[in-house]
C-alpha atoms as a PDB file:
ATOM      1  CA  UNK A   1       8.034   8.100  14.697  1.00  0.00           C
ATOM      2  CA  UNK A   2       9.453   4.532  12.950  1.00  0.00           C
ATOM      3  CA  UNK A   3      12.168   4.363  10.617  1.00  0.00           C
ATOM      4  CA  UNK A   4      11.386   2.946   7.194  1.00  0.00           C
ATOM      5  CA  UNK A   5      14.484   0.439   6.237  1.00  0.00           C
ATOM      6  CA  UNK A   6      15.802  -0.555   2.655  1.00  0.00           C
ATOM      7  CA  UNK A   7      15.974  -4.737   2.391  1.00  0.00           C
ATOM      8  CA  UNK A   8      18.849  -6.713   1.044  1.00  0.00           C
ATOM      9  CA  UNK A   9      17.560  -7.501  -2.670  1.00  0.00           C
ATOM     10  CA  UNK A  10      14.754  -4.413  -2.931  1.00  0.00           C
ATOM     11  CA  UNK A  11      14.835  -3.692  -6.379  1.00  0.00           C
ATOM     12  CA  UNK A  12      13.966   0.057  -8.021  1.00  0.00           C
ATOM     13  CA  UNK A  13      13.256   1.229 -11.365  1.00  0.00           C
ATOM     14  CA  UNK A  14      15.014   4.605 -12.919  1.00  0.00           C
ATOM     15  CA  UNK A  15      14.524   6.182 -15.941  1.00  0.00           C
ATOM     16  CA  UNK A  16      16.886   9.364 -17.662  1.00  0.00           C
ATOM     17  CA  UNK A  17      13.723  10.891 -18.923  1.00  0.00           C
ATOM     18  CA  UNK A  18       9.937  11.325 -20.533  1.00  0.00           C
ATOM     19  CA  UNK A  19       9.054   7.865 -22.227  1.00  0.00           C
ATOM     20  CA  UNK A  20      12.928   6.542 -21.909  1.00  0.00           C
ATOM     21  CA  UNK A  21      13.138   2.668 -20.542  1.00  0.00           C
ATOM     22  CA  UNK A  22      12.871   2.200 -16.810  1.00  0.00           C
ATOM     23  CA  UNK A  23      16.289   0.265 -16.039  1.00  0.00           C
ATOM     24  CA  UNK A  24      15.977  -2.210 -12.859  1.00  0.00           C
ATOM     25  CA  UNK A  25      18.594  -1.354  -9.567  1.00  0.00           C
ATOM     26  CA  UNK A  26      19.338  -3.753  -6.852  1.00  0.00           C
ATOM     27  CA  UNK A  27      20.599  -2.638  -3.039  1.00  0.00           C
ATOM     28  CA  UNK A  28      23.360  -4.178  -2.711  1.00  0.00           C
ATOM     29  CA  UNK A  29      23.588  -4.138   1.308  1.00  0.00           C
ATOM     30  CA  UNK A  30      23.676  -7.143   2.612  1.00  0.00           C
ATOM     31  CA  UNK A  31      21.312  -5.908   5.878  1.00  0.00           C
ATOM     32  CA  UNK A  32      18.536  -3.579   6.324  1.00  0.00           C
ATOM     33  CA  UNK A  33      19.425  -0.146   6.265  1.00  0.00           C
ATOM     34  CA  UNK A  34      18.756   3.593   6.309  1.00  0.00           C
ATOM     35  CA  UNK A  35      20.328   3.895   2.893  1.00  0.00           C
ATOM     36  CA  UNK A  36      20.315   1.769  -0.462  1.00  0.00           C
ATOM     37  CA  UNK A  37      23.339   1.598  -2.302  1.00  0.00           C
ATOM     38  CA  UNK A  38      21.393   0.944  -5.748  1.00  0.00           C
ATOM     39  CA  UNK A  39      23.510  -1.072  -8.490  1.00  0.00           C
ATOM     40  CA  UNK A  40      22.191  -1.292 -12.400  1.00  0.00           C
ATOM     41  CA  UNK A  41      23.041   0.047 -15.607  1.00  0.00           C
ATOM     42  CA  UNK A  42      21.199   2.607 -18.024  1.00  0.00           C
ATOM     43  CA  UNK A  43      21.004   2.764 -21.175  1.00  0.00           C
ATOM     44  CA  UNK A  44      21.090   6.685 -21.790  1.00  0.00           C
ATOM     45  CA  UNK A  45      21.689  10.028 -19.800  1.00  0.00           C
ATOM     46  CA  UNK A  46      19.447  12.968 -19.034  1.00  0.00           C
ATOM     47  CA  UNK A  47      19.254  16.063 -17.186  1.00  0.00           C
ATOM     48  CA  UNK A  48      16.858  14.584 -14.808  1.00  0.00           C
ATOM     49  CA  UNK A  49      16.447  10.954 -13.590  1.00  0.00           C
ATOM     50  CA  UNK A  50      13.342   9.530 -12.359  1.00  0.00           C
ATOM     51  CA  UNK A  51      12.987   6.507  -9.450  1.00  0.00           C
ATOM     52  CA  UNK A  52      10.498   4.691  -8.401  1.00  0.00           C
ATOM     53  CA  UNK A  53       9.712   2.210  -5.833  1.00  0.00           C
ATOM     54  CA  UNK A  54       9.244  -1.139  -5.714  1.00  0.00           C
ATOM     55  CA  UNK A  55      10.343  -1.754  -9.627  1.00  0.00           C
ATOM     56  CA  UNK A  56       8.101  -4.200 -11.824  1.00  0.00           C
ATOM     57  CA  UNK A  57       9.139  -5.073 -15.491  1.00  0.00           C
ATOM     58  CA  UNK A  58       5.839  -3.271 -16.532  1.00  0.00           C
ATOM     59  CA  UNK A  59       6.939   0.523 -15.597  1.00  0.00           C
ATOM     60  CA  UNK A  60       6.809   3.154 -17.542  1.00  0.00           C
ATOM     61  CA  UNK A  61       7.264   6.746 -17.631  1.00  0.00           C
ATOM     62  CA  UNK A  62       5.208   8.732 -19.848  1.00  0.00           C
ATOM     63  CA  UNK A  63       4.847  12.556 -20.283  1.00  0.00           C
ATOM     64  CA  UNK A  64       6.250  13.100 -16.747  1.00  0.00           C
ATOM     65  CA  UNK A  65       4.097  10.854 -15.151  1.00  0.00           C
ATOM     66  CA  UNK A  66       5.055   6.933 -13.699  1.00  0.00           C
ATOM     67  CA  UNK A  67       1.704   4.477 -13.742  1.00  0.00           C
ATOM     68  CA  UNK A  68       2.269   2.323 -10.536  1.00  0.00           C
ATOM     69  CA  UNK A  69       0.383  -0.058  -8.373  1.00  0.00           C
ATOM     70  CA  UNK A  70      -1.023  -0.500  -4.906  1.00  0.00           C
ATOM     71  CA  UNK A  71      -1.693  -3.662  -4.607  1.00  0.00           C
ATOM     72  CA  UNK A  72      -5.633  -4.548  -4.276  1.00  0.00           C
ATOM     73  CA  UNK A  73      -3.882  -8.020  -2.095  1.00  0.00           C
ATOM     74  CA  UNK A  74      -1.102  -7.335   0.506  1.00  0.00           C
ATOM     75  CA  UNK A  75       0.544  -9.779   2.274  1.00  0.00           C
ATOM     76  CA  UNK A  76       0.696  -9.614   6.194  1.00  0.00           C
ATOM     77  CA  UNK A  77       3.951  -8.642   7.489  1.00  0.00           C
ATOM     78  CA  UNK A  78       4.212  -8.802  11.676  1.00  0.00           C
ATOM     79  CA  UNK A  79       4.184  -5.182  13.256  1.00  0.00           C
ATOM     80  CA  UNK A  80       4.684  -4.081   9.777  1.00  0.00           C
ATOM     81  CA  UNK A  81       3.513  -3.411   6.214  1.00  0.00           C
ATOM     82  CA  UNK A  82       4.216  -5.589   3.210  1.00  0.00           C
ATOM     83  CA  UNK A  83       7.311  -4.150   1.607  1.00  0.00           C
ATOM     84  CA  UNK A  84       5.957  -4.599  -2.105  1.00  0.00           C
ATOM     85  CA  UNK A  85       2.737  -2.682  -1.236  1.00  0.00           C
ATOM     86  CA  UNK A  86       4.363   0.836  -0.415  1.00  0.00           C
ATOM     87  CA  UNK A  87       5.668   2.879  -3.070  1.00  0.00           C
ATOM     88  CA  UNK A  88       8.011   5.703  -2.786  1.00  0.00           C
ATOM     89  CA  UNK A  89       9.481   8.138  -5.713  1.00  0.00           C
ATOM     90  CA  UNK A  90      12.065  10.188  -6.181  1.00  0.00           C
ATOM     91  CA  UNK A  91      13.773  12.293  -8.581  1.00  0.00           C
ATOM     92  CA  UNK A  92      17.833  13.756  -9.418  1.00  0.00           C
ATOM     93  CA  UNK A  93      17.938  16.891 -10.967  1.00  0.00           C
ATOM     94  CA  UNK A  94      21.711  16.773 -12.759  1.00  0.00           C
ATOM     95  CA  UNK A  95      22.611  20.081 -12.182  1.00  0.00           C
ATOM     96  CA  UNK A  96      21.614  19.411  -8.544  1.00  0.00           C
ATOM     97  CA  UNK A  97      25.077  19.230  -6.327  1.00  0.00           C
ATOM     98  CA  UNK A  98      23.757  16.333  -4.018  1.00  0.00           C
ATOM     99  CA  UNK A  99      24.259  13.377  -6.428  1.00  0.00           C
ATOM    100  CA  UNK A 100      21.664  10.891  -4.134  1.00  0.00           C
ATOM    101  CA  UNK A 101      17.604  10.457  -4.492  1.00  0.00           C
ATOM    102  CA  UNK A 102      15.652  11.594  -1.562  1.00  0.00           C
ATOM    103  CA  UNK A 103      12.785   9.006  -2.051  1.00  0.00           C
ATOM    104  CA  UNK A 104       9.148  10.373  -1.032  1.00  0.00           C
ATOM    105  CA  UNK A 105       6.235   8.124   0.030  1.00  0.00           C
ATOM    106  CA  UNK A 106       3.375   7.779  -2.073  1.00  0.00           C
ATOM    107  CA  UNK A 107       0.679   6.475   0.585  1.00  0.00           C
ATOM    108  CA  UNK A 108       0.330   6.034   4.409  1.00  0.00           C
ATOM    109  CA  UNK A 109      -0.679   3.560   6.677  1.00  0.00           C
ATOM    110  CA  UNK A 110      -3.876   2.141   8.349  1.00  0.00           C
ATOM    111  CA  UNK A 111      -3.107  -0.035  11.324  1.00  0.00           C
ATOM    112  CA  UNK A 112      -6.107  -2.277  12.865  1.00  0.00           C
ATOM    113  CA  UNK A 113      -5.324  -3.152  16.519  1.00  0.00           C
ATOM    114  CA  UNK A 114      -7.569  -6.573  16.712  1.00  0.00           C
ATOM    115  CA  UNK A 115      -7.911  -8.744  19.897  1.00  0.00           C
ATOM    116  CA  UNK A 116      -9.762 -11.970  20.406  1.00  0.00           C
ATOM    117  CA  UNK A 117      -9.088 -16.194  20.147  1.00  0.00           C
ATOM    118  CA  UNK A 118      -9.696 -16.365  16.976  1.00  0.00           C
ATOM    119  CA  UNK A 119      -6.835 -16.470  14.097  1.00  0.00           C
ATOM    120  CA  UNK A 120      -7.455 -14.366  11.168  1.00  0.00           C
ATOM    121  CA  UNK A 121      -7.165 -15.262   7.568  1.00  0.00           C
ATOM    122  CA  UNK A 122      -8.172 -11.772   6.321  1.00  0.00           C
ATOM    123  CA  UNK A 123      -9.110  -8.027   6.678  1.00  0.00           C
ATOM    124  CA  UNK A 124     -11.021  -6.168   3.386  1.00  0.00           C
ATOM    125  CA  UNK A 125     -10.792  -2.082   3.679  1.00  0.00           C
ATOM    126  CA  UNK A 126     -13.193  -0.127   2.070  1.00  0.00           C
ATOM    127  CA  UNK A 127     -13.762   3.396   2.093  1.00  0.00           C
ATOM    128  CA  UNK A 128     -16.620   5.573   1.443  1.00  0.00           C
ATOM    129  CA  UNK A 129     -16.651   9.833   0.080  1.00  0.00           C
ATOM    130  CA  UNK A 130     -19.289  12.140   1.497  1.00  0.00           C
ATOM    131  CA  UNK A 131     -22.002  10.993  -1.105  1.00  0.00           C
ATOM    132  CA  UNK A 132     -21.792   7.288   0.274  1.00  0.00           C
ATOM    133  CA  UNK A 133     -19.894   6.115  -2.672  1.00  0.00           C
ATOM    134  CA  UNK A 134     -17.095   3.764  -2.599  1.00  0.00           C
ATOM    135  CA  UNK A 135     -13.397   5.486  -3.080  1.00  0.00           C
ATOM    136  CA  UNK A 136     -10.549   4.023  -5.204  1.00  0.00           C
ATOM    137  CA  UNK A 137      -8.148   2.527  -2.967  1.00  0.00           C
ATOM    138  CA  UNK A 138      -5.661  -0.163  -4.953  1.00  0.00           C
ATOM    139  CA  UNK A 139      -4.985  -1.047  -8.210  1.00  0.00           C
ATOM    140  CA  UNK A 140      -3.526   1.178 -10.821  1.00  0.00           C
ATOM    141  CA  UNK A 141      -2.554   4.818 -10.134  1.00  0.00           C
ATOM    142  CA  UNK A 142      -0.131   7.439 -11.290  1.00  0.00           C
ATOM    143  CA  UNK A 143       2.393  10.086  -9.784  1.00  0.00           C
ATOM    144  CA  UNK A 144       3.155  13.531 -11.468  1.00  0.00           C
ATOM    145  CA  UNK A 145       7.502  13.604 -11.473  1.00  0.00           C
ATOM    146  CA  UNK A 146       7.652  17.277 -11.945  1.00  0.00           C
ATOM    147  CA  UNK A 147       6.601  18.295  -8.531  1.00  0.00           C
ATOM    148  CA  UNK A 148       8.551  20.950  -6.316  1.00  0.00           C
ATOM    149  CA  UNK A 149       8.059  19.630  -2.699  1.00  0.00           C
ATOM    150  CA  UNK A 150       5.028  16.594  -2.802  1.00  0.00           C
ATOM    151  CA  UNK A 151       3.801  13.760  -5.578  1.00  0.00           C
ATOM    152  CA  UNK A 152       0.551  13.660  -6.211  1.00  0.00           C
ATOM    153  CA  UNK A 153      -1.250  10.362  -7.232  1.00  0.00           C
ATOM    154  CA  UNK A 154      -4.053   9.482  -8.522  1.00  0.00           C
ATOM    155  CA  UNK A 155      -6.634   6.714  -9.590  1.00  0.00           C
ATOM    156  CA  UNK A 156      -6.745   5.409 -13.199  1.00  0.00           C
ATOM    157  CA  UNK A 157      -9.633   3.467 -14.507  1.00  0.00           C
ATOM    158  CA  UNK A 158      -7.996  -0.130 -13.345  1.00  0.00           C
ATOM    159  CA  UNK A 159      -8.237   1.425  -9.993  1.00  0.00           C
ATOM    160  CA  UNK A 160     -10.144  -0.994  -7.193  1.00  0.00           C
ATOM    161  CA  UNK A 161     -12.232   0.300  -4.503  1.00  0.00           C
ATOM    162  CA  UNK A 162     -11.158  -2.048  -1.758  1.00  0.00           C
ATOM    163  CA  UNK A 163      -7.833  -3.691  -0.118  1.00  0.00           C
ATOM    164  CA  UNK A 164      -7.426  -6.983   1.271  1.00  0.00           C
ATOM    165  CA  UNK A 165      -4.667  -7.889   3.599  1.00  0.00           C
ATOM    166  CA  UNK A 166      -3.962 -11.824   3.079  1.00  0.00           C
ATOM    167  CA  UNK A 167      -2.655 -13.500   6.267  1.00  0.00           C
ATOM    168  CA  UNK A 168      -1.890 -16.664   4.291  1.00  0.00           C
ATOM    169  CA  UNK A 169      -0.794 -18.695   7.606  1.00  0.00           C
ATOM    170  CA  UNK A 170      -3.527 -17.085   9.759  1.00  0.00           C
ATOM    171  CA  UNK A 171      -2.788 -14.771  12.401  1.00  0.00           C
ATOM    172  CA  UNK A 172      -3.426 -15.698  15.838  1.00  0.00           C
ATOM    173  CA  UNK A 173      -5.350 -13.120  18.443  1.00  0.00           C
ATOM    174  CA  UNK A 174      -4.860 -12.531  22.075  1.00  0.00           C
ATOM    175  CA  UNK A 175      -7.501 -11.742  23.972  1.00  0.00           C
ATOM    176  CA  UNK A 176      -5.684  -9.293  26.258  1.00  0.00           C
ATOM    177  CA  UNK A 177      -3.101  -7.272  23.871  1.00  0.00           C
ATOM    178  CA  UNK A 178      -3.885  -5.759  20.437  1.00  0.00           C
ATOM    179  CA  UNK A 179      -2.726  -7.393  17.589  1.00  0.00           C
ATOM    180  CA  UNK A 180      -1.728  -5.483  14.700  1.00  0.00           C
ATOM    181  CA  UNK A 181      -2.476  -5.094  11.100  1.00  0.00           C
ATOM    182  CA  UNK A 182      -0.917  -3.005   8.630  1.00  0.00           C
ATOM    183  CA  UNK A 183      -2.515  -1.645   5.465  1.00  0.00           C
ATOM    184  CA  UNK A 184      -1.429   0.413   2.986  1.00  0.00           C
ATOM    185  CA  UNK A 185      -4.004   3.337   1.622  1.00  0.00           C
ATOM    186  CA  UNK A 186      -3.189   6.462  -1.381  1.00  0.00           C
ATOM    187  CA  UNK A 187      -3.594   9.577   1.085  1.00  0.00           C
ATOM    188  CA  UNK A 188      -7.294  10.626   1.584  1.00  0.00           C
ATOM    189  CA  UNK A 189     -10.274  11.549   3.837  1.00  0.00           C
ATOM    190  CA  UNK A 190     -12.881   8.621   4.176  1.00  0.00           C
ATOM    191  CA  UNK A 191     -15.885  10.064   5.252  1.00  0.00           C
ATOM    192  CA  UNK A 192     -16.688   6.548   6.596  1.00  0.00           C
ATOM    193  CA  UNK A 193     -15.319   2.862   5.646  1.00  0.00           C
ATOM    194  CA  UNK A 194     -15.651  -0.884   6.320  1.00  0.00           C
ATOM    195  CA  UNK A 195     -14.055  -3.354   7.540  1.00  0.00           C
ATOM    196  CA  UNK A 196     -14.662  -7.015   7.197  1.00  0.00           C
ATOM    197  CA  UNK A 197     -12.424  -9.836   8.726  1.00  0.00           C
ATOM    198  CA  UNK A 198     -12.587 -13.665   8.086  1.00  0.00           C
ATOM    199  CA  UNK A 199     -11.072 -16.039  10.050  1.00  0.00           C
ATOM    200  CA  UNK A 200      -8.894 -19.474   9.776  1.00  0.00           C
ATOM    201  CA  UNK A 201     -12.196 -21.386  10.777  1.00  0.00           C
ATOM    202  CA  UNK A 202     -14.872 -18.798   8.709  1.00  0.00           C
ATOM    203  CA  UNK A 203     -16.333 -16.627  11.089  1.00  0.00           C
ATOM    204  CA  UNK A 204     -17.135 -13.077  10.034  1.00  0.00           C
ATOM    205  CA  UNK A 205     -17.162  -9.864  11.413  1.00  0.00           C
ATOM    206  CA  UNK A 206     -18.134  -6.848   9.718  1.00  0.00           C
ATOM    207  CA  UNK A 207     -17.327  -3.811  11.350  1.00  0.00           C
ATOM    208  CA  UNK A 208     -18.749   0.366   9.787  1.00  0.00           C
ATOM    209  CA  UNK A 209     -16.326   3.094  11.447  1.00  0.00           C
ATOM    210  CA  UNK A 210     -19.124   6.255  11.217  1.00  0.00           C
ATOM    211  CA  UNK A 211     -16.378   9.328  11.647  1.00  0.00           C
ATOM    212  CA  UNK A 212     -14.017  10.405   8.871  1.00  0.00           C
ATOM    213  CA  UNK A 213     -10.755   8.742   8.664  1.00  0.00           C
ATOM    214  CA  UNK A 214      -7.673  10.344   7.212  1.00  0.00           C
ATOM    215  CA  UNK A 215      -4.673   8.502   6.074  1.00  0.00           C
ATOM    216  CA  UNK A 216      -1.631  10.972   5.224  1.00  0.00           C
ATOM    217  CA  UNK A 217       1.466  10.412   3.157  1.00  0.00           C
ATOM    218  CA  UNK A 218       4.143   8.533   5.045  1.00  0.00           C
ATOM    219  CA  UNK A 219       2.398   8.601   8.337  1.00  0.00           C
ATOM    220  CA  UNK A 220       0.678   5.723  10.521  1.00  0.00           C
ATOM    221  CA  UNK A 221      -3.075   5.690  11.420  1.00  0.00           C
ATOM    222  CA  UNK A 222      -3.772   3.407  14.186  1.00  0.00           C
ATOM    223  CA  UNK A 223      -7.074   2.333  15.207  1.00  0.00           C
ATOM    224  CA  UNK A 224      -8.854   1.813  18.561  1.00  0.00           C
ATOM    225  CA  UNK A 225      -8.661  -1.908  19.734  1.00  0.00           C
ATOM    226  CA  UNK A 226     -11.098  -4.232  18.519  1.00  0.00           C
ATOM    227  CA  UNK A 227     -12.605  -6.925  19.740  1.00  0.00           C
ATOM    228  CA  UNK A 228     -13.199  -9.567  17.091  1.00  0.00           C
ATOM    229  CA  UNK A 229     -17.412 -10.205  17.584  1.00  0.00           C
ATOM    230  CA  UNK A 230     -18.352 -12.815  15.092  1.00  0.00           C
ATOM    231  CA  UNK A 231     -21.550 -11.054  13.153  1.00  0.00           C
ATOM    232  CA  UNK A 232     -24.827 -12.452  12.659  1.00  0.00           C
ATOM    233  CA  UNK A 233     -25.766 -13.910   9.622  1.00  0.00           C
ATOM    234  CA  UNK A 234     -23.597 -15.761   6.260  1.00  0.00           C
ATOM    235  CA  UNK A 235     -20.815 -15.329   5.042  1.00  0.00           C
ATOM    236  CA  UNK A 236     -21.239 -15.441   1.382  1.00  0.00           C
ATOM    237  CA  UNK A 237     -17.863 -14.298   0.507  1.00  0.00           C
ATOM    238  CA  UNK A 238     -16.262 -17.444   2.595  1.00  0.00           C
ATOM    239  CA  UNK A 239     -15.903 -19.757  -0.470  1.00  0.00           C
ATOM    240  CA  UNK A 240     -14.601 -16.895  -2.528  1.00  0.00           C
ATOM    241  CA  UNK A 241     -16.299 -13.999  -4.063  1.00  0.00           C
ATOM    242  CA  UNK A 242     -18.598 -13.742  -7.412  1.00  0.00           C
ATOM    243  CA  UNK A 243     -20.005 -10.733  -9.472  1.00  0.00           C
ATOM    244  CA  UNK A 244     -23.371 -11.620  -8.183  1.00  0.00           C
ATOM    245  CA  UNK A 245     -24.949 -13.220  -5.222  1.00  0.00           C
ATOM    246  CA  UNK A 246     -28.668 -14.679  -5.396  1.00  0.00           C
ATOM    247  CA  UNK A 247     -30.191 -14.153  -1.286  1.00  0.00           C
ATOM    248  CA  UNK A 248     -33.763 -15.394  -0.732  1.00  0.00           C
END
């Protein structure tokens, strides 16, 4: 069990209703905490209001439902997730005695335990459904705000099939303990997935996991340690990606 905090500045969006502006809020503690004390202003009331985590000038809400991101580029965060890349809802009934929102979590965690001397630059996720095909994993997705107990979300068509997580300084291994890396994935079953890691000096490794995976709302998956094994072959991807790549 691991407590998720609210950050000095974390900003969320709230709206009094279906297709009403979504009004920025600011936590005003000054240290990380349990519990935000969100300041803003709104523009009009309702009998319901409607919150959503992290808040980005580009929300709206629309016939019940908020559009939101996972972001297809997350940036690494040590023994943790990027705070920007895990987004949380909640909503206030009026009529509801307890005046505070009970946020919910909209995705869970992957975490890949990596040892090794190398330092990593980055780790690419991508999962695969029973038919082989890749699953929507990032990008653009949306929640349903009238649910009784759970969100659901789901994939739009700017939805991406895989997630990168950017370690822009590179992270250095150990070759004895597990270093990890946290990724955030919408809830799911991948009947199998990839993983492909680059490192500060361009080695590859490429790595299939064969058994289903699950990730679950608000809960941590955590992977068997790995021992980074540079794989035969090229690296076309190591001076950026393309649409296309020509291989004699």
């Amino acid at each position: 069990y691991r407590k998720t905090l609210w950050l000095p500045g974390d900003s969320v969006g709230i709206a009094s209703g279906y297709g009403k502006p979504v009004e920025k809020f600011v936590n005003t503690n000054t240290s990380a905490s349990e519990l935000a004390l969100l300041e803003g202003s709104i523009s009009s009331s309702g009998e319901s209001y409607y919150a959503i985590y992290p808040y980005h000038s580009s929300l709206k809400m629309e016939s019940g439902f908020f559009t939101f991101d996972i972001p297809a580029n997350q940036k690494y965060q040590k023994n943790s997730f990027a705070p920007d890349a895990a987004p949380m809802v909640a909503r206030l009934d009026t009529d509801n005695a307890n005046q505070s929102f009970y946020f919910k979590n909209l995705c869970g965690v992957l975490i890949i335990n990596l040892t090794g001397k190398e330092k990593v630059k980055s780790i690419t996720f991508t999962g695969r459904n029973e038919a082989g095909e890749n699953m929507k994993v990032s990008g653009k997705w949306s929640v349903d705000m009238t649910y009784t107990d759970a969100p659901i979300i789901t994939p739009t068509d700017s939805s991406s099939t895989s997630v990168t997580l950017q370690c822009e300084e590179g992270v250095q291994l150990d070759p004895v303990t597990p270093t990890p890396f946290y990724i955030v994935l919408p809830p799911a079953t991948y009947h199998t997935f990839s993983v492909s890691i680059i490192t500060e000096d361009d080695k590859f490794m490429y790595k299939e996991g064969t058994k289903p995976l699950i990730i679950r709302k608000a809960n941590i998956t955590s992977s068997s340690a790995l021992i980074f094994v540079e794989t035969a072959g090229i690296n076309l991807s190591a001076e950026g990606t393309a649409n296309s790549y020509i291989v004699p």
